[in-house]
Protein backbone atom coordinates (compact mmCIF):
# COMPACT_ATOMS: atom_id res chain seq x y z
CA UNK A 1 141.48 -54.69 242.17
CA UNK A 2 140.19 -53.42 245.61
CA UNK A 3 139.61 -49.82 246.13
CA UNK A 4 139.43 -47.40 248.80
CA UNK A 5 137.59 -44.22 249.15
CA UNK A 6 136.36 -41.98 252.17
CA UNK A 7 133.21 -40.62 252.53
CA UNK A 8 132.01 -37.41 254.26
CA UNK A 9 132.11 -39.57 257.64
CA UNK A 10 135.45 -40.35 256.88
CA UNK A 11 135.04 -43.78 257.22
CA UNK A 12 136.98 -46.48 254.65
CA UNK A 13 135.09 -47.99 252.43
CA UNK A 14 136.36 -51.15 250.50
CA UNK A 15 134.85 -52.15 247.29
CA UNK A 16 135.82 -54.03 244.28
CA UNK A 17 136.16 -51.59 241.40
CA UNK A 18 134.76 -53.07 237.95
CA UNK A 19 136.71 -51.59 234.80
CA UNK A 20 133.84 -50.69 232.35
CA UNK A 21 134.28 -49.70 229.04
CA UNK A 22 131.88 -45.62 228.36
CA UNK A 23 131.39 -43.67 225.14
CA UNK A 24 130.98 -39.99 225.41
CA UNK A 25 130.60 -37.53 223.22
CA UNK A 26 133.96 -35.22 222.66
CA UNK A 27 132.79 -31.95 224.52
CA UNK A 28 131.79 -34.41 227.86
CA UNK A 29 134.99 -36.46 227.91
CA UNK A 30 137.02 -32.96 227.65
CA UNK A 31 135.18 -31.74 230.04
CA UNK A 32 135.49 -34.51 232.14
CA UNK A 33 138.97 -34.59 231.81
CA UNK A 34 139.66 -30.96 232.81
CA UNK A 35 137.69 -31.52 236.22
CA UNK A 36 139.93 -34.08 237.01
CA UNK A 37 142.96 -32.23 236.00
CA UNK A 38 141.36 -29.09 238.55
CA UNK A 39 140.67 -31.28 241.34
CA UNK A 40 143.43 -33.75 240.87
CA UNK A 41 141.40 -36.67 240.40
CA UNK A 42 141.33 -39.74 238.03
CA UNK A 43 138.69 -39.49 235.03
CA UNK A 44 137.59 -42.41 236.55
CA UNK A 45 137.19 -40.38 240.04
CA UNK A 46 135.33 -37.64 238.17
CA UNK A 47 132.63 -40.43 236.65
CA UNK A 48 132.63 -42.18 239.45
CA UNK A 49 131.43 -38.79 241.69
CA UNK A 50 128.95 -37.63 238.96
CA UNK A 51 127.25 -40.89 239.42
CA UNK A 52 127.04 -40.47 243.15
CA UNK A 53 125.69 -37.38 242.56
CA UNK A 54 122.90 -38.60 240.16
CA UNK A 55 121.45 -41.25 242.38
CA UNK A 56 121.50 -38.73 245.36
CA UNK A 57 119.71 -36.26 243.20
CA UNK A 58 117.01 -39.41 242.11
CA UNK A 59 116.83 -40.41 245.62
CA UNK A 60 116.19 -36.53 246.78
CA UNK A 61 113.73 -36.80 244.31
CA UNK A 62 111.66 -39.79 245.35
CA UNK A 63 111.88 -39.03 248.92
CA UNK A 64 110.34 -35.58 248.05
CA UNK A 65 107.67 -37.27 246.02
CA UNK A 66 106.79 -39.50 248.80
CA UNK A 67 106.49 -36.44 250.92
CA UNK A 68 104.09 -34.67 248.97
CA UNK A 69 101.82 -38.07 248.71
CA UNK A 70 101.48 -38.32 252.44
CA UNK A 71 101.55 -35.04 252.86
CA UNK A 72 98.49 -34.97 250.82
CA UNK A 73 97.21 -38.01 252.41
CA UNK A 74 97.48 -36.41 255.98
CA UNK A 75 95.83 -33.08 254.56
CA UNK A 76 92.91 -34.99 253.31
CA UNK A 77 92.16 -36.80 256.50
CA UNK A 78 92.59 -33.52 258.46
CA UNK A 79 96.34 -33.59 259.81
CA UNK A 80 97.51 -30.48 259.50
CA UNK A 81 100.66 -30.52 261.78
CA UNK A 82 103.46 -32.68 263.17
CA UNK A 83 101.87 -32.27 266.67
CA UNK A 84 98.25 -33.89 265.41
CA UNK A 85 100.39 -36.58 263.50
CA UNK A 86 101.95 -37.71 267.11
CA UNK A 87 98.55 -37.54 268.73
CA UNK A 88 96.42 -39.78 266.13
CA UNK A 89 99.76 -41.95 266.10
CA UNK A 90 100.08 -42.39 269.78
CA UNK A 91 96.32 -44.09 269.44
């Protein structure tokens, strides 16, 4: 089966959807179910979103750690601005 979907750039995308077999407890599958009766949406579209949704949030989350680290790492060797970054990087 080959599926479509748009993203925000409104650009196709064509993957190859792989049927999977979930458990979930009661209260998360009916809750599931009504967001995808709101939004008119498969329950497959609704999982399929809040999974997007995680690894943006994990990704978010990495890229902010990594930003702290050198941000630290600048701070300790006496960068304390974008502007000094570009100077000591134009060297």
């Amino acid at each position: 089966m080959v599926v479509v979907s748009t993203t925000d750039l409104e650009l196709p995308i064509v993957s190859k959807a792989v049927k999977k077999a979930i458990s979930l407890p009661e209260d998360l599958a009916a809750e599931a179910e009504a967001i995808a009766c709101e939004e008119n949406k498969s329950f497959s579209a609704v999982v399929q979103d809040a999974l997007r949704t995680l690894k943006r949030s994990r990704l978010r989350g990495e890229f902010q750690d990594l930003r702290s680290y050198w941000s630290t790492r600048a701070r300790a060797k006496g960068v304390l601005s974008e502007r000094e970054l570009k100077r000591l990087l134009r060297r």
